[in-house]
Protein backbone atom coordinates (compact mmCIF):
# COMPACT_ATOMS: atom_id res chain seq x y z
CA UNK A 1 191.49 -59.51 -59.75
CA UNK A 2 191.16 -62.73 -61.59
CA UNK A 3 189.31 -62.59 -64.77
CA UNK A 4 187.28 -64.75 -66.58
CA UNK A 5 184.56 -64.89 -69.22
CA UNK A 6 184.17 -62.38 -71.35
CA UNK A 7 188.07 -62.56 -72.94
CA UNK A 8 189.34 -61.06 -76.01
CA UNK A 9 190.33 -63.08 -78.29
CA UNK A 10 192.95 -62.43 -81.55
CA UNK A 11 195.42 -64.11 -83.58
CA UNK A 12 196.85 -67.26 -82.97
CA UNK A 13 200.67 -66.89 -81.22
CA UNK A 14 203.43 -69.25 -81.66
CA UNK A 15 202.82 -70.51 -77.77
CA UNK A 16 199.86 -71.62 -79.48
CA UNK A 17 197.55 -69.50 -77.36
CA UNK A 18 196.34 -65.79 -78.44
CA UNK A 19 197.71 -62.05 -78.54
CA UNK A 20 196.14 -59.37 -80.34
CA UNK A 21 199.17 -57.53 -81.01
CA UNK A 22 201.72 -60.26 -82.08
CA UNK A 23 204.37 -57.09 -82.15
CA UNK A 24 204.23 -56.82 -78.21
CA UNK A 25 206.55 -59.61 -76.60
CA UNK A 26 204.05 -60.96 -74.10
CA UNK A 27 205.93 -64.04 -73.03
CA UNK A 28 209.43 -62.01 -72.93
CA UNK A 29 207.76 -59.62 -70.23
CA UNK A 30 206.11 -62.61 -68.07
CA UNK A 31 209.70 -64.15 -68.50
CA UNK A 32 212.09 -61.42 -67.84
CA UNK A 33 209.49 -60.72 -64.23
CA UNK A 34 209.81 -63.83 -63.32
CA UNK A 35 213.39 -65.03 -64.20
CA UNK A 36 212.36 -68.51 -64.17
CA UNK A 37 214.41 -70.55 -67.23
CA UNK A 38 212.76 -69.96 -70.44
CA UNK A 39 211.96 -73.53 -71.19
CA UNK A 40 209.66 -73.36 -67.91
CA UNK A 41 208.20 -70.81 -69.05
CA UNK A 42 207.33 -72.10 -72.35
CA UNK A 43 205.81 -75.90 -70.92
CA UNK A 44 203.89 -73.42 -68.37
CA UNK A 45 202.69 -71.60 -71.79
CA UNK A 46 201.97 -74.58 -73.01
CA UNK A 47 200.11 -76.18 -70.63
CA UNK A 48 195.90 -75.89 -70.11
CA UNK A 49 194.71 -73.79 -67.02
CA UNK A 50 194.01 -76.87 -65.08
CA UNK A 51 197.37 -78.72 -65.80
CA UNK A 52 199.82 -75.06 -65.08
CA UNK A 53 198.17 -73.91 -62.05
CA UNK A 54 200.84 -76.57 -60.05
CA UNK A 55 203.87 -76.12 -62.04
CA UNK A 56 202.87 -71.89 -61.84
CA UNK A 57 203.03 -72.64 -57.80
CA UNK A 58 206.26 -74.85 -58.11
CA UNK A 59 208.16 -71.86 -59.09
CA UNK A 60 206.51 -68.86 -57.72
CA UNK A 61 204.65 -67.63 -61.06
CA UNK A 62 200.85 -66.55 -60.83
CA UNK A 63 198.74 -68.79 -62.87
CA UNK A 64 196.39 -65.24 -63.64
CA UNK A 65 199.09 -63.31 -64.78
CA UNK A 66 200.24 -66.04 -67.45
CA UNK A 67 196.78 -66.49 -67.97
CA UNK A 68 195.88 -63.12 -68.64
CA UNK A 69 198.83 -62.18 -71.06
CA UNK A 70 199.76 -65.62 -72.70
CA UNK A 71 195.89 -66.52 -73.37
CA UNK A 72 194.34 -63.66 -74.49
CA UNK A 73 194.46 -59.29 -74.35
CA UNK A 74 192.17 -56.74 -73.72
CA UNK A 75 193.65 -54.23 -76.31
CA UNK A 76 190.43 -54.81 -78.94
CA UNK A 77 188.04 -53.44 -75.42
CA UNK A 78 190.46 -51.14 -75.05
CA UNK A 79 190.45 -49.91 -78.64
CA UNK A 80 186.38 -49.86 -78.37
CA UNK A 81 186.86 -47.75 -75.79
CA UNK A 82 189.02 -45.28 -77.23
CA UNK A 83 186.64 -45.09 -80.40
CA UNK A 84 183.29 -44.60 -78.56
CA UNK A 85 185.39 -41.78 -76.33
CA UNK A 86 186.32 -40.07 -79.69
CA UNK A 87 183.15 -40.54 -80.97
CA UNK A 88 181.71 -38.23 -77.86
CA UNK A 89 185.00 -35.54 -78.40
CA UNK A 90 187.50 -36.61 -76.15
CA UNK A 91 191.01 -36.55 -76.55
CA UNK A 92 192.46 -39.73 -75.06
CA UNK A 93 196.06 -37.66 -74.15
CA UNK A 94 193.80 -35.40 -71.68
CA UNK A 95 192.16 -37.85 -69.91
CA UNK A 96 193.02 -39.67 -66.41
CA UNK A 97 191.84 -42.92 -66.39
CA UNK A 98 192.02 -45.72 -63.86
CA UNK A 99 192.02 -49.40 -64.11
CA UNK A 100 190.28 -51.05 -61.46
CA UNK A 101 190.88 -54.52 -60.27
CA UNK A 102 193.70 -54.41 -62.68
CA UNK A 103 195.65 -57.85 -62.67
CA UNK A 104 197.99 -57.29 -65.80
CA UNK A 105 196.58 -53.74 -66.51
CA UNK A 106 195.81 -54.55 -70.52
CA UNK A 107 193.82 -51.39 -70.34
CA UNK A 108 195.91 -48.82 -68.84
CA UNK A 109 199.24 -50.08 -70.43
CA UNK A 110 197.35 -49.07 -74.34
CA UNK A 111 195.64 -45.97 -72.18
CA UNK A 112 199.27 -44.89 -71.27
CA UNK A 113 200.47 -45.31 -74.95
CA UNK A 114 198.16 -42.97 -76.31
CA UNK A 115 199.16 -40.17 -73.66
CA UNK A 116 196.77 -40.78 -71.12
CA UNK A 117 197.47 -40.57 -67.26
CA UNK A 118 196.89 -43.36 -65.92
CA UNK A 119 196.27 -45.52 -62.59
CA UNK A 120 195.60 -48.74 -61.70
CA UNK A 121 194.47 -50.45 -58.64
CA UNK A 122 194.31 -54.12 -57.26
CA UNK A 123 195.72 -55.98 -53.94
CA UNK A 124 199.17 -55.05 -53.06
CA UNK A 125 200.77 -58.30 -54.32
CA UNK A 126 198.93 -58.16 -57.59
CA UNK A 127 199.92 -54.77 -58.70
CA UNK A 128 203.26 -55.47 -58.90
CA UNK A 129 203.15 -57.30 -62.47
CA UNK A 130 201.75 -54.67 -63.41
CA UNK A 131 203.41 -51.56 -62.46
CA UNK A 132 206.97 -53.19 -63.13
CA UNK A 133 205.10 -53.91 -67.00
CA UNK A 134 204.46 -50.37 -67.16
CA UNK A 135 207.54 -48.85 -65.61
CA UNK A 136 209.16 -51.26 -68.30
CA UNK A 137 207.66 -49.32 -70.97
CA UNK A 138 208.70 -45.88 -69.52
CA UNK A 139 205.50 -44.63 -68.03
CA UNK A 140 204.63 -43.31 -65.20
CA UNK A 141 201.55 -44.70 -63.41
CA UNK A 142 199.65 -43.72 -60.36
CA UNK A 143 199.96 -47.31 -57.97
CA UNK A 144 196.90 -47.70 -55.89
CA UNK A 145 196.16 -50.80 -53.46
CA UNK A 146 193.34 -52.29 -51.37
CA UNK A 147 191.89 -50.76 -49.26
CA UNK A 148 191.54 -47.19 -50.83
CA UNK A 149 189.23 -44.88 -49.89
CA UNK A 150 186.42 -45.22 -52.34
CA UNK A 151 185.96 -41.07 -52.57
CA UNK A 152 189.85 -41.10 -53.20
CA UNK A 153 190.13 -43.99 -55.32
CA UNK A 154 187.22 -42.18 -58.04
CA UNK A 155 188.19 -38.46 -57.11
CA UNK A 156 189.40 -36.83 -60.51
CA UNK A 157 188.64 -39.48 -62.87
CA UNK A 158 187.89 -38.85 -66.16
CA UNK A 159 187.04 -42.92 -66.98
CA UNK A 160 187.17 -45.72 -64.59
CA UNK A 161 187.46 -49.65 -66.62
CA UNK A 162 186.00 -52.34 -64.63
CA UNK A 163 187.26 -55.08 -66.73
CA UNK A 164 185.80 -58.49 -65.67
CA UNK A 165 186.10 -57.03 -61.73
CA UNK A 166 182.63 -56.24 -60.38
CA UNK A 167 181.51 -59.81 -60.48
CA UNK A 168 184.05 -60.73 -57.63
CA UNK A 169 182.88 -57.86 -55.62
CA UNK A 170 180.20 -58.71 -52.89
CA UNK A 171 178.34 -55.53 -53.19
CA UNK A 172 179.53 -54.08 -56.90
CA UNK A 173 177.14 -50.98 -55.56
CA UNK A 174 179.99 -49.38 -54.04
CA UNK A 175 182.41 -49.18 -56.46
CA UNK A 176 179.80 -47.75 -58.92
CA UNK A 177 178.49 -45.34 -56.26
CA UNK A 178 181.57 -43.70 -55.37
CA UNK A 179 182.07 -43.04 -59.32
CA UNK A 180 178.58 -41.70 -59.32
CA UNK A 181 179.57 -39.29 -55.95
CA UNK A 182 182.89 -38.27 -57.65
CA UNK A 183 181.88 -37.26 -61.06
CA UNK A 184 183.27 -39.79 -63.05
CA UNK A 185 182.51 -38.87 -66.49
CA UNK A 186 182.55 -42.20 -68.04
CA UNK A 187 182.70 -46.10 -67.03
CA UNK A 188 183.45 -48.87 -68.83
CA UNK A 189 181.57 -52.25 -67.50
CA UNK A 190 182.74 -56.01 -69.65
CA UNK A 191 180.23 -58.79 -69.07
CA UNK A 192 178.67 -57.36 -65.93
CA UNK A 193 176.05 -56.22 -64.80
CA UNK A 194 174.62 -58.41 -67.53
CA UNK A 195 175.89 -61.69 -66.89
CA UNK A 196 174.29 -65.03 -67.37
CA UNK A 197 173.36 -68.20 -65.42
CA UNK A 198 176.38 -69.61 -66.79
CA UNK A 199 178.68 -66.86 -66.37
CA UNK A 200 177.73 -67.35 -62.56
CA UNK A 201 178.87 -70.85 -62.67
CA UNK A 202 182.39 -69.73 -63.55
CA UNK A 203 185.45 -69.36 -60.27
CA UNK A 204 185.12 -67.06 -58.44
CA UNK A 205 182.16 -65.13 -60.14
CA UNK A 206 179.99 -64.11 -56.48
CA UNK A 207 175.92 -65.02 -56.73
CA UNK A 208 175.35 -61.60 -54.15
CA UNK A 209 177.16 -59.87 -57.25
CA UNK A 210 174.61 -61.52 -59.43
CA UNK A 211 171.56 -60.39 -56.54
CA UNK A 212 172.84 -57.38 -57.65
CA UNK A 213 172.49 -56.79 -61.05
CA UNK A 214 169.91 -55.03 -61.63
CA UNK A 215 170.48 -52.27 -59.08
CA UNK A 216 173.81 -51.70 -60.61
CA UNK A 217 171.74 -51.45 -64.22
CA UNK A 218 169.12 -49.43 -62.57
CA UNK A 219 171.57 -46.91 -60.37
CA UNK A 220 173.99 -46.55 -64.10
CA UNK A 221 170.90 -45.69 -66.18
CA UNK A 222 170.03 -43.37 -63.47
CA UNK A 223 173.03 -41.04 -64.03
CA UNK A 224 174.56 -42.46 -67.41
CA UNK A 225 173.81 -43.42 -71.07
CA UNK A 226 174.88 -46.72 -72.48
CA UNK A 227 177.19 -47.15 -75.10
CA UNK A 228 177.17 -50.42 -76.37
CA UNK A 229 180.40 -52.08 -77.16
CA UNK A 230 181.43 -55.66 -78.07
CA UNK A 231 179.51 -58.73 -76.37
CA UNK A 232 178.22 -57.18 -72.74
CA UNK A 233 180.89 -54.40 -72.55
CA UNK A 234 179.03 -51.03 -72.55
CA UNK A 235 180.85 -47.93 -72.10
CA UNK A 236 178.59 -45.67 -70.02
CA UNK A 237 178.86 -41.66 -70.60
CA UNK A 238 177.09 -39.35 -67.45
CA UNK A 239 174.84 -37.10 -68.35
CA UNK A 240 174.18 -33.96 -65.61
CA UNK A 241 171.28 -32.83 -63.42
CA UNK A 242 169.20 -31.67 -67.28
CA UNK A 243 170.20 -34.76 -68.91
CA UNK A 244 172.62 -33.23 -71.32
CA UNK A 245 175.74 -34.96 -71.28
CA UNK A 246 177.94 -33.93 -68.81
């Protein structure tokens, strides 16, 4: 899924755009996927959003992908999450956690270096960055691709991320109802269900996801408590029939 919004932000890089590790090789893994020359890779880099889209379609590249892993991480969510989940006594290495609407799969790549199984699951084209990034690294990662059964998709979950995902859904209901019917012990949600009139404005960000806010907020609070994280990200724990945590 394309992402936009709510982006996390760290040190400046020398492609003069932003990593928050600087020890990962960012560029090197776009590059070596691609096997475009490196000096096309590095005006692409260089280049605004606007200006690279046309030189990303000139040689096959997808503008998101460069976007998402040239401009910006997901590691400091990522590392929220992690805290907030040791703050309620998990252990990341035991948990199974899937990364929905994945693009470049920030999230399960760090969830995979601290032990955790992981999935992740987007359109079949657009999982392949991905699952050649991890399979780079050595892990082993459940692949998943549209459709999925819903039941299937959620079924033994420990965490699902919806990283900057639900507000290109139509009906973001479902998604968050089939975690609800299988259990899913926590979810992590980025800007929405509490996006803005602006955020709406942005590509690709649906207005019948917007209709829909509140009945995501209401039908979450209904089964989980909120734990506030950075900006609008809120990690959301489920608590069981008595309201203890489950």
């Amino acid at each position: 899924m394309t992402g936009s919004g709510c982006e996390t932000r760290g040190v400046q890089s020398v492609l003069g755009r932003f990593e928050l590790d600087v020890s990962e090789d960012r560029f090197g893994v776009v590059l070596a996927y691609y096997g475009v020359p490196e000096p096309v890779m590095r005006e692409i880099a260089r280049l605004q959003q606007p200006e690279r889209k046309p030189l990303c379609r000139t040689h096959g590249i997808c503008p998101y992908v460069v976007r998402t892993m040239l401009d910006y991480s997901r590691y400091a969510q990522a590392e929220d999450i992690a805290d907030l989940l040791r703050r309620s006594g998990e252990e990341i290495s035991r948990l199974s956690m899937l990364d929905f609407g994945c693009l470049v799969a920030d999230y399960a790549v760090q969830f995979a270096r601290w032990g955790a199984r992981v999935a992740i699951y987007d359109d079949a084209e657009a999982v392949k960055f991905p699952a050649y990034r991890l399979a780079r690294e050595g892990f082993e990662v459940e692949v998943l691709t549209l459709p999925t059964d819903g039941a299937a998709l959620m079924r033994g979950r420990d965490l699902v991320v919806f990283g900057e995902v639900l507000e290109h859904i139509e009906d973001p209901r479902v998604p968050i109802g089939h975690c609800i019917e299988q259990g899913v012990k926590y979810i992590f949600t980025s800007c929405y269900p509490f996006g803005d009139e602006d955020y709406y404005g942005l590509s690709g960000h649906l207005r019948s996801a917007q209709d829909l806010q509140s009945d995501c907020i209401r039908l979450l609070i209904e089964h989980y408590d909120a734990l506030p994280s950075r900006d609008k990200s809120v990690l959301w724990r489920r608590r069981d029939t008595d309201g203890v945590h489950a």
